[in-house]
Protein backbone atom coordinates (compact mmCIF):
# COMPACT_ATOMS: atom_id res chain seq x y z
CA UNK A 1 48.15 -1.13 30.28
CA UNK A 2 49.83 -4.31 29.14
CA UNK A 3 48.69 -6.92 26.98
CA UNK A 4 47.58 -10.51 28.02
CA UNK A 5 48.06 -13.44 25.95
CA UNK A 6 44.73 -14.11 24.70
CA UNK A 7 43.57 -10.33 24.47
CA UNK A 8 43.57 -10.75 20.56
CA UNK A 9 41.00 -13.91 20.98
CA UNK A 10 38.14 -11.77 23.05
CA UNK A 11 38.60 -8.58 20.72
CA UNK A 12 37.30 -11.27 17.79
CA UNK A 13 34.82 -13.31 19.70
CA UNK A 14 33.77 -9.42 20.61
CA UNK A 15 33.67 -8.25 17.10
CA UNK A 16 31.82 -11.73 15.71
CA UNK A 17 28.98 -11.33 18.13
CA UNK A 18 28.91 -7.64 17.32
CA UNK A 19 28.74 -8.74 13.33
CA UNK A 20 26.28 -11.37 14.49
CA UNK A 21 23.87 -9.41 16.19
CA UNK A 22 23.83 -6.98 13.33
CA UNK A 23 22.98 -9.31 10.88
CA UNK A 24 20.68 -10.75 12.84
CA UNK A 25 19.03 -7.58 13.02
CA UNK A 26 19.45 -7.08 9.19
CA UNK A 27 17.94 -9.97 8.45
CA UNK A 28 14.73 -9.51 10.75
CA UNK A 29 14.52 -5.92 9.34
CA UNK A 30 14.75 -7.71 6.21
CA UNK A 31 12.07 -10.12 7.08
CA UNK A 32 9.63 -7.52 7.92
CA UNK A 33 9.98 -5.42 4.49
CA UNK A 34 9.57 -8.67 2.96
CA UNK A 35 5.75 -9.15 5.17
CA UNK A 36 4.99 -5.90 4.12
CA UNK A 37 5.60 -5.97 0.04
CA UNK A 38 3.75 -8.96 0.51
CA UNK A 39 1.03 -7.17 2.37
CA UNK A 40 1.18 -3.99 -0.14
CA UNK A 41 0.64 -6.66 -3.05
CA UNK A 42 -2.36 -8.33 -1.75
CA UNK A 43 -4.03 -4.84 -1.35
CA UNK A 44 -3.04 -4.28 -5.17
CA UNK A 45 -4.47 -7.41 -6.67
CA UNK A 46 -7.70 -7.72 -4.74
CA UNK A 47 -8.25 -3.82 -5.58
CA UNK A 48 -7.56 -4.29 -8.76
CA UNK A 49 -9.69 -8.05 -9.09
CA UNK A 50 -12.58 -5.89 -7.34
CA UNK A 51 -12.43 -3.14 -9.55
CA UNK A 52 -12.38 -5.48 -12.78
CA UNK A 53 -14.85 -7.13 -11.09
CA UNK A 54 -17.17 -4.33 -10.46
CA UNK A 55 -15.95 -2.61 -13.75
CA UNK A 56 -17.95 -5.66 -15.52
CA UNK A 57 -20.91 -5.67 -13.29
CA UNK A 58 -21.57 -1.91 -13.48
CA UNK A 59 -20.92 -1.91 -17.01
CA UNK A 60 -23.99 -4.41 -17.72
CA UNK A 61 -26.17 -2.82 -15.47
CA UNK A 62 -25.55 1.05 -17.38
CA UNK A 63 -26.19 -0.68 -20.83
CA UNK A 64 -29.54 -1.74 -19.33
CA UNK A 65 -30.30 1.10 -17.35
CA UNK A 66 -29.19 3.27 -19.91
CA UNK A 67 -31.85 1.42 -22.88
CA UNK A 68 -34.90 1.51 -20.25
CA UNK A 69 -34.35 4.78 -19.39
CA UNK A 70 -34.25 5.90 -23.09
CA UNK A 71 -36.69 3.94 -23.93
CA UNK A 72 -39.36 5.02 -20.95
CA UNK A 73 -38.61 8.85 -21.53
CA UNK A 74 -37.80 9.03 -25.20
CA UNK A 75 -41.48 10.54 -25.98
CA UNK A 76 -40.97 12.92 -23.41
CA UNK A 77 -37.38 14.05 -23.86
CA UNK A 78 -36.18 12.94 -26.93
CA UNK A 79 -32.89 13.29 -27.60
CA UNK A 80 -32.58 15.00 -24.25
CA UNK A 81 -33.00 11.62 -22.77
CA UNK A 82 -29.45 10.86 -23.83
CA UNK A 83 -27.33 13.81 -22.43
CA UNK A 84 -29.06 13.33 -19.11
CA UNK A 85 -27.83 10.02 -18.66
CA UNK A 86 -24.65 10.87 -19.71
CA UNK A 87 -24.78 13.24 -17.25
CA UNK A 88 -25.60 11.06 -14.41
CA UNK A 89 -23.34 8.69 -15.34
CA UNK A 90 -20.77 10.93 -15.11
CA UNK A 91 -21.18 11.94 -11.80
CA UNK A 92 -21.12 8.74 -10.62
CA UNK A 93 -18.01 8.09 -12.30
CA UNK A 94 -16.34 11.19 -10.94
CA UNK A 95 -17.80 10.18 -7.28
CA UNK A 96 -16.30 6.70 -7.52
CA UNK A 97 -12.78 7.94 -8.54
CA UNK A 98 -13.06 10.45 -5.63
CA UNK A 99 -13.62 7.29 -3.43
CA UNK A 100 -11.33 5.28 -4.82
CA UNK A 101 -8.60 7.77 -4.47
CA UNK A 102 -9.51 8.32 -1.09
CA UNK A 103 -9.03 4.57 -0.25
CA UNK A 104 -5.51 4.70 -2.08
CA UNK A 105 -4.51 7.34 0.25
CA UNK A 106 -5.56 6.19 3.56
CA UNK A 107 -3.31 3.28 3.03
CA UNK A 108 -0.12 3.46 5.47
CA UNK A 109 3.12 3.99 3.16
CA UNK A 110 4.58 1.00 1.88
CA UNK A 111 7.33 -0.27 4.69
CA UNK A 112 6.57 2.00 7.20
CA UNK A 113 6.93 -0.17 9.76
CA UNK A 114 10.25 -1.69 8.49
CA UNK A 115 11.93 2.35 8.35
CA UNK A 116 10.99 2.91 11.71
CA UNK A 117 12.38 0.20 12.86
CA UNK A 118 15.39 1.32 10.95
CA UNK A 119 15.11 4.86 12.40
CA UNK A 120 15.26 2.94 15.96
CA UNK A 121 18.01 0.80 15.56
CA UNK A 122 20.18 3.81 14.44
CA UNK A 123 18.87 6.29 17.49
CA UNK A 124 19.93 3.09 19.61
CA UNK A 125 23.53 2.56 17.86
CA UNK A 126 24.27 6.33 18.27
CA UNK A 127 23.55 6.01 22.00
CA UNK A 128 21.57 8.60 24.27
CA UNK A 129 23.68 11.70 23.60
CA UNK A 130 22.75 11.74 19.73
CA UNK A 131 19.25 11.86 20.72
């Protein structure tokens, strides 16, 4: 095979398409881990702004509960009256954290999306034989 003058010039235009095109897909794989950190942040702060949130609400609402309840069935309990609302609350504390912790796992991974995209672009630079 002999060279043409001029061979050298396509074998660069070649290889700065070739860097082009994978920087261009760097920088949308980029782009997309950067949608979902911002995605996976949102879901922190408004589960942790609810949670404050409801921490507050439900924390007023047991000091009431908790003196009415004492106060209604004190003559009939006594002291009692006390460990059985600690006892209630505590099951209700234990079912929210089971809840909660359910939530936290059902998200998707943080930047799933963006590794299998990854995972595709390297199947697709290895070609169909790698497969």
């Amino acid at each position: 095979m002999t060279r043409q003058p001029g061979d050298e010039l396509h074998l660069i235009d070649a290889l700065r398409r070739l860097g082009g095109n994978l920087f261009g897909t760097l920088r949308h794989r980029l782009e997309l881990a950067s949608i979902e950190a911002g995605e996976a942040g949102n879901r922190l702060v408004f589960t942790l702004v609810a949670s404050i949130a409801a921490l507050g609400l439900l924390g007023g609402s047991v000091v009431a509960l908790s003196a009415w309840v004492a106060f209604a069935w004190w003559p009939v309990l006594g002291h009692a009256v006390l460990g059985w609302i600690a006892l209630a609350y505590a099951l209700a504390g234990a079912g929210l954290l089971w809840w909660l912790q359910a939530r936290i796992r059902a998200y998707p991974p943080l930047m799933a999306d963006t590794l299998a995209e990854l995972q595709n672009d390297a199947a697709f630079m290895r070609g169909p034989e790698q497969e």
